[in-house]
Protein backbone atom coordinates (compact mmCIF):
# COMPACT_ATOMS: atom_id res chain seq x y z
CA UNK A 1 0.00 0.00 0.00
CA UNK A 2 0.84 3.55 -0.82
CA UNK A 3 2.03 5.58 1.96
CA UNK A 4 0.18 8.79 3.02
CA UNK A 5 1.82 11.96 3.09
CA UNK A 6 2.29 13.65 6.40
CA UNK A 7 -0.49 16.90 7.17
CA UNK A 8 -2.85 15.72 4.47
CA UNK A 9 -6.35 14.34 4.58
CA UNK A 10 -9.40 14.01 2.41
CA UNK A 11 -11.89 16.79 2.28
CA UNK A 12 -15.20 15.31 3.80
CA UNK A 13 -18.59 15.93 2.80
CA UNK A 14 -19.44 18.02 5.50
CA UNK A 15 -16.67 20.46 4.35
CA UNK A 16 -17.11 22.46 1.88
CA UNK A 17 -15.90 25.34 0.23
CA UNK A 18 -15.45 28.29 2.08
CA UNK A 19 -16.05 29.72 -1.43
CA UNK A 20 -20.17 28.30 -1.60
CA UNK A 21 -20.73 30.02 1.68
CA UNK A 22 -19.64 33.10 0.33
CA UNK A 23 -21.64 32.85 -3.10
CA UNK A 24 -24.69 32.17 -1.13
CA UNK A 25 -23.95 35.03 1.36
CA UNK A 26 -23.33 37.31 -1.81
CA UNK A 27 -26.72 35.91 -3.05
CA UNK A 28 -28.90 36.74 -0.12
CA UNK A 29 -27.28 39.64 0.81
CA UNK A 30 -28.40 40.80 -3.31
CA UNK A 31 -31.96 39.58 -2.83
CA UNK A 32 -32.51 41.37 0.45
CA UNK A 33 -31.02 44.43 -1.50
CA UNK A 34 -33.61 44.20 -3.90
CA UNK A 35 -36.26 44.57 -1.70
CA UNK A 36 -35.93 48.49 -0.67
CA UNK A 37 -34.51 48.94 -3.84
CA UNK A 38 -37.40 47.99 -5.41
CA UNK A 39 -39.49 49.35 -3.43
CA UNK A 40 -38.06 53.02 -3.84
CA UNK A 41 -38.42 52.57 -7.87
CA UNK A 42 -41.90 51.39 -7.06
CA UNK A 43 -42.93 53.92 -5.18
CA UNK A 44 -41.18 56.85 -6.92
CA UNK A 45 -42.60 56.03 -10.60
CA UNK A 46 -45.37 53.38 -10.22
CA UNK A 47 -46.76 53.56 -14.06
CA UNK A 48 -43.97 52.61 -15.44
CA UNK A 49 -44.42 48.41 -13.84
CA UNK A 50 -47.77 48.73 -13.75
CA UNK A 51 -50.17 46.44 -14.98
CA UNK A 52 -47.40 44.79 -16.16
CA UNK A 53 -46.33 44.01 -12.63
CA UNK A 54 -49.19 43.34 -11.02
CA UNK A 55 -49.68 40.26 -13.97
CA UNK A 56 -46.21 38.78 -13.20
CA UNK A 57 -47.30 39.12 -9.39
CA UNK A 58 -50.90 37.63 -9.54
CA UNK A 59 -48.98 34.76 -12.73
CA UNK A 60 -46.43 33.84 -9.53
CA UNK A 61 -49.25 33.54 -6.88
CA UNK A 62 -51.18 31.11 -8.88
CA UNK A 63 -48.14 28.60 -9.53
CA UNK A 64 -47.02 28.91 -5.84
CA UNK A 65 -51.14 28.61 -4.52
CA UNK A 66 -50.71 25.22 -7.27
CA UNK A 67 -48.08 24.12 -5.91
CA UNK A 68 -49.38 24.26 -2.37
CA UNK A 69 -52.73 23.35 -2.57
CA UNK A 70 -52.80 19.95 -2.46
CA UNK A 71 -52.88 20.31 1.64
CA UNK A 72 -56.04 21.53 3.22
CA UNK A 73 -54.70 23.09 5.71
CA UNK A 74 -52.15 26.04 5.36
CA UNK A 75 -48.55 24.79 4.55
CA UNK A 76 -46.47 27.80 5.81
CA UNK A 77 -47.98 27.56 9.25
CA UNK A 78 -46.63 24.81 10.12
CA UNK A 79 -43.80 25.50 7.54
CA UNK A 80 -42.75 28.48 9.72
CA UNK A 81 -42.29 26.38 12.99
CA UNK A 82 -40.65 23.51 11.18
CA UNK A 83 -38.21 26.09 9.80
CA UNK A 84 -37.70 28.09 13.43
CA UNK A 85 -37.03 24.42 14.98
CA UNK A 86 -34.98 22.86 12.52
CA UNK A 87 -32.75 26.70 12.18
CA UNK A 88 -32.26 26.00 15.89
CA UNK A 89 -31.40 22.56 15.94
CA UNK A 90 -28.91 22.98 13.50
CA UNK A 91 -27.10 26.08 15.50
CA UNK A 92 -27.02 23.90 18.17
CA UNK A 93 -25.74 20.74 16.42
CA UNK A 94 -23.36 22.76 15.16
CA UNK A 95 -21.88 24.49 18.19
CA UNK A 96 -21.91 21.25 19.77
CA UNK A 97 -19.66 19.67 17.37
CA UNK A 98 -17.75 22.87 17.46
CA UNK A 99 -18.67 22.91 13.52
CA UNK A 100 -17.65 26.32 10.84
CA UNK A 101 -20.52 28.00 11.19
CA UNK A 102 -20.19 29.94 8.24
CA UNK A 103 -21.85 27.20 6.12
CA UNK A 104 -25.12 26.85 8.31
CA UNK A 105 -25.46 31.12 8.86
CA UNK A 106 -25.13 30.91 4.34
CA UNK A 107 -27.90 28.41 4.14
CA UNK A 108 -29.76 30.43 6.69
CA UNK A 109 -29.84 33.72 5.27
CA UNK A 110 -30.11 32.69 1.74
CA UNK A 111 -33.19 31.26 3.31
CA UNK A 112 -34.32 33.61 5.00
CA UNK A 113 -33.55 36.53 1.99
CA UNK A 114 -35.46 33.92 -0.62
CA UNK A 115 -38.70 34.34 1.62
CA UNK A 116 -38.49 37.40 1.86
CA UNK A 117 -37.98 38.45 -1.43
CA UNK A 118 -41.22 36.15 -2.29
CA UNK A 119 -43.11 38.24 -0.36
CA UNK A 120 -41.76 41.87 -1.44
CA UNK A 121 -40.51 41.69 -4.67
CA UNK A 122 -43.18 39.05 -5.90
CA UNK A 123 -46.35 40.98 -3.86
CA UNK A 124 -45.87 43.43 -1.68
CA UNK A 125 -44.74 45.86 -4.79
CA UNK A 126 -48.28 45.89 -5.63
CA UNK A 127 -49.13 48.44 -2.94
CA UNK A 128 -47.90 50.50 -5.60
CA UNK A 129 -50.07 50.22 -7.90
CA UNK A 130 -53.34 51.97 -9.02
CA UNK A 131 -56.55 51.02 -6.10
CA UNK A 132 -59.37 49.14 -7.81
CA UNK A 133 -61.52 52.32 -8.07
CA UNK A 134 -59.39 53.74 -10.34
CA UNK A 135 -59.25 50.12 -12.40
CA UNK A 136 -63.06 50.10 -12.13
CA UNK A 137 -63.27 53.75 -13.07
CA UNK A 138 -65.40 53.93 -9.75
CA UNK A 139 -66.01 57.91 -8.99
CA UNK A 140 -65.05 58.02 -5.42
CA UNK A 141 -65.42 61.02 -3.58
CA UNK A 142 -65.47 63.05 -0.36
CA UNK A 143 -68.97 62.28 1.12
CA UNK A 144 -71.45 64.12 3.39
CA UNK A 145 -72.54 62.71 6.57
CA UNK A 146 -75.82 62.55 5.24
CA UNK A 147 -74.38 60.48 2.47
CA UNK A 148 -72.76 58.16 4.62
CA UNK A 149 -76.21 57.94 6.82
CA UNK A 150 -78.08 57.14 3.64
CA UNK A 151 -75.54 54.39 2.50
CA UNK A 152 -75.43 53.11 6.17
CA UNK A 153 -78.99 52.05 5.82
CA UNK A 154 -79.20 50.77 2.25
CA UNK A 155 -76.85 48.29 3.48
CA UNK A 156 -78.47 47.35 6.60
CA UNK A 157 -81.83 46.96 4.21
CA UNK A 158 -79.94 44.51 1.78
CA UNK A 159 -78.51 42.41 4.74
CA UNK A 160 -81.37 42.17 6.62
CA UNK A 161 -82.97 40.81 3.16
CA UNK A 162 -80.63 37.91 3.47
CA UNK A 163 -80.22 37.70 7.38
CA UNK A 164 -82.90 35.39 7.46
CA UNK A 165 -82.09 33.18 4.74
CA UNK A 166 -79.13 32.04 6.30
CA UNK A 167 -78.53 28.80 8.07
CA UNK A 168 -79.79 29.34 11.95
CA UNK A 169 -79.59 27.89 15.02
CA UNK A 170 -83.20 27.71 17.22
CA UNK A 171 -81.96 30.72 18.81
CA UNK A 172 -81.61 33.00 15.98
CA UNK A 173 -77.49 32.58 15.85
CA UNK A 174 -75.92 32.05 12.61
CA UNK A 175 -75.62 27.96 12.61
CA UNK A 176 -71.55 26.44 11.98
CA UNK A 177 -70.73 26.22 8.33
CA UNK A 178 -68.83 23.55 6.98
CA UNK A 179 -65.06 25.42 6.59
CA UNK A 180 -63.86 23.66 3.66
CA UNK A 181 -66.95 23.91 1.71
CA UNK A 182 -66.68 28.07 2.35
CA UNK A 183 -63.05 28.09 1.52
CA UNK A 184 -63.74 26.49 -1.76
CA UNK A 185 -66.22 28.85 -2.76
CA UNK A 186 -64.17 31.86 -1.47
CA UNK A 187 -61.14 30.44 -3.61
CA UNK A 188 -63.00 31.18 -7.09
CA UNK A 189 -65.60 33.67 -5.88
CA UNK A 190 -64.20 36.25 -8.13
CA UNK A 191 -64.51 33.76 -11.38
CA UNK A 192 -67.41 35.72 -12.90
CA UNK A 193 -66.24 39.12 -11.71
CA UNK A 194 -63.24 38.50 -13.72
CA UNK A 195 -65.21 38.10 -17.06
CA UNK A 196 -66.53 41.96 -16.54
CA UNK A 197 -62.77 43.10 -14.51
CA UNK A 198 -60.27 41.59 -16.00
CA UNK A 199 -57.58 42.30 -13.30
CA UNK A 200 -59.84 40.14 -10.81
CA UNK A 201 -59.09 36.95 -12.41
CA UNK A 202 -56.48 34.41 -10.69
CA UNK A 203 -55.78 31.85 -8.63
CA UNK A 204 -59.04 30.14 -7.62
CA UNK A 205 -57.10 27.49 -4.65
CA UNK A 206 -59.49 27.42 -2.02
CA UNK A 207 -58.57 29.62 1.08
CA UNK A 208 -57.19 27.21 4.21
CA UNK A 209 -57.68 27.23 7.64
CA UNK A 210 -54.78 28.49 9.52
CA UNK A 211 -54.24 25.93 12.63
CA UNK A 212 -51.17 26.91 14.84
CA UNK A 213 -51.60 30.78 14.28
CA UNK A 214 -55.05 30.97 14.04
CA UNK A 215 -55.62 31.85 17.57
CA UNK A 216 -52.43 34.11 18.21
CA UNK A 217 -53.11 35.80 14.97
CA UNK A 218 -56.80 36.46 16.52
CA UNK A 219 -55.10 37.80 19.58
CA UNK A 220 -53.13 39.92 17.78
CA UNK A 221 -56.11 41.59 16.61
CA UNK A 222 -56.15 40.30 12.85
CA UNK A 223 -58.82 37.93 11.15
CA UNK A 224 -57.35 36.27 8.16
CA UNK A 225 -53.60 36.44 6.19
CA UNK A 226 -52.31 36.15 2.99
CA UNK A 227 -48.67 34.59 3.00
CA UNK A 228 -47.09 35.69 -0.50
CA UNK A 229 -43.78 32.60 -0.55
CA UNK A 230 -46.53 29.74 -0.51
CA UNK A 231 -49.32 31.37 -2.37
CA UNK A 232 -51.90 30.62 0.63
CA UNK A 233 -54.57 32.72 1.33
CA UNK A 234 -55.74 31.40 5.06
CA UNK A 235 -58.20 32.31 8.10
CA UNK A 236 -58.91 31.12 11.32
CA UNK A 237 -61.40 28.54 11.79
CA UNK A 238 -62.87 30.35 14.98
CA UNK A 239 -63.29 34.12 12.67
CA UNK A 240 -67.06 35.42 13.68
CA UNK A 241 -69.35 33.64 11.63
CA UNK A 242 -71.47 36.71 10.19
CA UNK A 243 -67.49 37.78 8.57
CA UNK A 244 -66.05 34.52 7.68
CA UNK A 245 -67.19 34.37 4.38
CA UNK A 246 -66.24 37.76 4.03
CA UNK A 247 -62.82 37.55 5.08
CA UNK A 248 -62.29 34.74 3.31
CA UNK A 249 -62.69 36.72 -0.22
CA UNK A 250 -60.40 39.92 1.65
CA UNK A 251 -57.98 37.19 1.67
CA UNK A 252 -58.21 35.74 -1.80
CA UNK A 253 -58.29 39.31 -2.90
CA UNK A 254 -54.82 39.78 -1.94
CA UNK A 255 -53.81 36.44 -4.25
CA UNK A 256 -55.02 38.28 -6.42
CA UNK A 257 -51.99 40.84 -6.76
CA UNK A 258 -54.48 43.28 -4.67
CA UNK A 259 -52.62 44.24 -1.86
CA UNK A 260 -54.28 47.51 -0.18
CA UNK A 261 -56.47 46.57 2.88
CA UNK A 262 -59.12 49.09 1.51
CA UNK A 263 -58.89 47.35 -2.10
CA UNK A 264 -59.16 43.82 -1.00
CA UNK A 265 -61.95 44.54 1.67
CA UNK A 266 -63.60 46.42 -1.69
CA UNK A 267 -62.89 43.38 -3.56
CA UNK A 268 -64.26 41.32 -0.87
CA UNK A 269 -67.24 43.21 -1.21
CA UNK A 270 -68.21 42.71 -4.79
CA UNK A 271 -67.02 38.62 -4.62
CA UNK A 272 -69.50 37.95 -1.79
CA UNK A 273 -72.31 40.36 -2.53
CA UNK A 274 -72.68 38.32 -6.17
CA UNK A 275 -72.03 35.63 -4.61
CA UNK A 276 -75.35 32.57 -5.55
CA UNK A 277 -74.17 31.17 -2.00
CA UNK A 278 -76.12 32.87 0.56
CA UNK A 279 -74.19 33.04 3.31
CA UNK A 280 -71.55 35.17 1.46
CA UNK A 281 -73.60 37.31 -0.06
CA UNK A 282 -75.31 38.59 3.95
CA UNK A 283 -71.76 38.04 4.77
CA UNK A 284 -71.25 40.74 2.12
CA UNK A 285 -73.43 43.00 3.03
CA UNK A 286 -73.02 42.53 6.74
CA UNK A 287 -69.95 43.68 6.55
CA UNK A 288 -70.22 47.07 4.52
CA UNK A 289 -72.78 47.73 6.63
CA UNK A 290 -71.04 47.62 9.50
CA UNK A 291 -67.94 49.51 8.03
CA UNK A 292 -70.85 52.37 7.18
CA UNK A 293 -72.13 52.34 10.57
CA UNK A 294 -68.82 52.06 12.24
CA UNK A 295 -68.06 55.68 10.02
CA UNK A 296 -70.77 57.39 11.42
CA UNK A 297 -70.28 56.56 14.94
CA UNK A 298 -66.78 58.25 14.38
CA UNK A 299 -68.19 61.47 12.58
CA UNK A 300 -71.30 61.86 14.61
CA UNK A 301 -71.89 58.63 17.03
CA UNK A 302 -75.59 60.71 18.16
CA UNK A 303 -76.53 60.62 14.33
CA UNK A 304 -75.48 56.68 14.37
CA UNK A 305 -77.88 55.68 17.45
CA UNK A 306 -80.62 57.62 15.86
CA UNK A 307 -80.12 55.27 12.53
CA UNK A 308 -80.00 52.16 14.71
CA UNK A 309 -82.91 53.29 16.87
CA UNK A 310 -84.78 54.08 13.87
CA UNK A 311 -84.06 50.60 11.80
CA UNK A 312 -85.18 48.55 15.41
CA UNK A 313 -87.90 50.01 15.32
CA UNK A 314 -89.35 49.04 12.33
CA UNK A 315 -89.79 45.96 14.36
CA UNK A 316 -88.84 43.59 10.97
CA UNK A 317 -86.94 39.65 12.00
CA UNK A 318 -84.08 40.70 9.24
CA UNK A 319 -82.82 43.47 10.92
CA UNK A 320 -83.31 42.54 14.46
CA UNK A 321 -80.94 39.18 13.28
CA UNK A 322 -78.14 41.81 12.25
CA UNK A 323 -77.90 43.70 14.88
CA UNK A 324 -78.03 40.49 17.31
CA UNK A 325 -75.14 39.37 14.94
CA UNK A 326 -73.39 42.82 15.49
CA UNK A 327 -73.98 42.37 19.30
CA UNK A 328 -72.29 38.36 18.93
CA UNK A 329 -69.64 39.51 16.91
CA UNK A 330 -68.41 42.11 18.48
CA UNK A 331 -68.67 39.73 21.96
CA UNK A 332 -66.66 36.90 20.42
CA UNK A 333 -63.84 39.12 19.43
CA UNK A 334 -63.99 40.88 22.81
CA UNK A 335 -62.54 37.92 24.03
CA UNK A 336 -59.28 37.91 22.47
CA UNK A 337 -58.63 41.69 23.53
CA UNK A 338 -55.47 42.50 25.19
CA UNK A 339 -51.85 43.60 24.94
CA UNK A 340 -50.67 41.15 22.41
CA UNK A 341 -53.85 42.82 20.21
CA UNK A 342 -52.08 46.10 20.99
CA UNK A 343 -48.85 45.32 19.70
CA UNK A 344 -50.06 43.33 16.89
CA UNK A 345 -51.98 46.21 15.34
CA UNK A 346 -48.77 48.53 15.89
CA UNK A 347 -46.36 45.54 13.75
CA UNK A 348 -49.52 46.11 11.06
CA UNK A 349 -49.89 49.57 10.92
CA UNK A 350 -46.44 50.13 10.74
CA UNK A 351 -46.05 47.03 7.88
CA UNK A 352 -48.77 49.15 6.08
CA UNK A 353 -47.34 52.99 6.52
CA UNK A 354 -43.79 51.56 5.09
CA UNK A 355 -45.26 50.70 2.00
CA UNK A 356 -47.17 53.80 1.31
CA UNK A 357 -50.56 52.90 3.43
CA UNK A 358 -50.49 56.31 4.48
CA UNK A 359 -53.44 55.31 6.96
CA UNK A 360 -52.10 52.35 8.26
CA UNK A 361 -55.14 49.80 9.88
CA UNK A 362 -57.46 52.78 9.41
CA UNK A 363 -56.91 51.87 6.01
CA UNK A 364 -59.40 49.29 6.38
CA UNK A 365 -62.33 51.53 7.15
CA UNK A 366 -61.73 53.53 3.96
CA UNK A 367 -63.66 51.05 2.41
CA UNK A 368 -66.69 52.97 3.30
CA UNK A 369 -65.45 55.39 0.50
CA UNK A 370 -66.13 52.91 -2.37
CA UNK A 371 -69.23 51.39 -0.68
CA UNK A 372 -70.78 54.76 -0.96
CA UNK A 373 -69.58 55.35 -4.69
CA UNK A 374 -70.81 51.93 -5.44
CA UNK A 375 -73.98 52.67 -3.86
CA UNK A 376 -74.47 55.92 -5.80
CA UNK A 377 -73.88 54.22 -8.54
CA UNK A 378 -76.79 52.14 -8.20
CA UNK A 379 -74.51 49.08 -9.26
């Protein structure tokens, strides 16, 4: 046998290339780059990527929602704890060993920069872009309280035309729905709409439940979330039941390259209202109504008890089922009130504010806005 040299020995597996850590560090540190970069061109000239973007965006959320969709639950949610465990496993396994750790902090922030740059430079960008008013060529305008009054109750009338056609328990609440069966027709609810508006037409995966976060994400004060690397559009099971449906179609709005809270609760809007599915359609209109009514207590909350006081007492089973929905709604999320709420809606509103959400979560009541032009409309 050969004899082996003195101070050599084979490179094993496990040892690679300083060089391959440093390509992907170079890599991730350019897609993390990209991000404000992108952002800045975005936001200084938006017509010159738009539609175009907002194609490639909504083209990439459909092959990523394909790709995932084959589990009925929502992949990154457990995704996201498989990754935080197995990051620290391997830190530790590491320092135990007393391994380079160059190679495991590469693979990590290439990672880590990939997801990232899923989410911002393959969605986020489309905060951007022009707000479906302008796409529908929907006048929108500074309204009058009296407006806003007048708007508040066409919208109580058209949900208390469906309250009672809804699935009900003896005592008047709003029965359990099947989840799945809602998250498939929330997935394609905007199918038709896309025939007349184009730029509504996507992805049609159903919308999952979200298991592990679903309550912290309630205690943080949020209903639903769209996770751009995955493609998933995903609620908790326990939302209220007058908003599920609803929120459901907020959420598959934002698959759908519409990434404004105000657009996709717009969007949400229109998907449920012509919805042939009941429930989403008083979902629907539950919800603008209580966006309306919600705008009127905060101009002139004496004005907003004389419309309530008015429509009770009329006396009629549709609207007396709203408002007892209001008054279960409002008690079911009372419950998850708190601190972590608190902090959860500061993370959002300053998530929303960095990309040009000048409102931050008020930018969810501005809704009311397009509810009234639509309503003007007579649409």
């Amino acid at each position: 046998m050969g004899k082996k040299r003195k101070g050599t020995r084979r490179r094993t597996k496990k040892e690679e290339r300083p060089v391959w850590a440093r390509v992907r560090l170079a890599l991730a540190c350019v897609l993390l780059a990209s991000c404000p970069i992108l952002m800045l061109l975005f936001s200084s000239s938006p017509d010159s990527y738009f539609p175009a973007y907002r194609d490639f965006s909504r083209s990439l959320a459909s092959v990523l929602a394909g790709l995932t969709s084959w589990a009925p639950f929502a992949l990154w949610d457990f995704g996201l704890v498989a990754a935080a465990i197995w990051i620290v496993f391997t830190l530790i396994r590491r320092l135990w060993k007393r391994e380079k750790l160059l190679p495991w902090a590469s693979w990590t922030l290439l990672f880590l920069a990939a997801v990232a740059a899923l989410a911002v430079d393959g969605w986020a960008l489309n905060h951007y872009g022009p707000t479906l008013a302008e796409e529908m060529d929907l006048p929108v305008h500074e309204y009058s309280e009296d407006e806003l009054a007048e708007a508040t109750g066409y919208y109580l009338g058209r949900a208390a035309d469906a309250a009672a056609s809804v699935s009900r328990n003896d005592d008047g609440s709003l029965a359990e729905q099947d989840f799945s069966e809602l998250g498939q027709i929330a997935g394609s609810s905007y199918t038709v709409l896309s025939e007349q508006y184009p730029f509504l037409s996507g992805s049609t995966a159903p919308v999952k439940e979200l298991v592990l976060f679903g309550e912290p994400l309630l205690y943080s004060g949020h209903t639903g979330m769209y996770w751009a690397a995955t493609g998933e559009a995903s609620v908790p099971a326990d939302d209220a039941a007058a908003e599920l449906p609803f929120t459901m179609c907020h959420e598959a709005a934002h698959r759908l390259g519409i990434a404004s809270e105000e657009d996709a609760n717009f969007a949400a809007f229109l998907a449920s209202s012509t919805s042939e599915d009941v429930r989403f359609v008083y979902s629907g209109y539950y919800d603008a109504f209580a966006y309306c009514l919600n705008a009127l207590y905060s101009q002139d909350s004496a004005r907003a008890q004389d419309v309530v006081a008015e429509a009770l007492s009329a006396n009629e089973s549709g609207t007396r089922l709203v408002f007892a929905d209001r008054a279960a709604t409002q008690e079911h999320y009372a419950a998850y009130e708190g601190t972590f709420e608190e902090v959860g809606t500061s993370v959002n509103n300053s998530y929303l504010k960095s990309f040009g959400e000048t409102e931050g979560v008020k930018s969810y009541g501005l809704v009311v806005d397009d509810l009234i032009a639509w309503y003007e409309m007579g649409l």
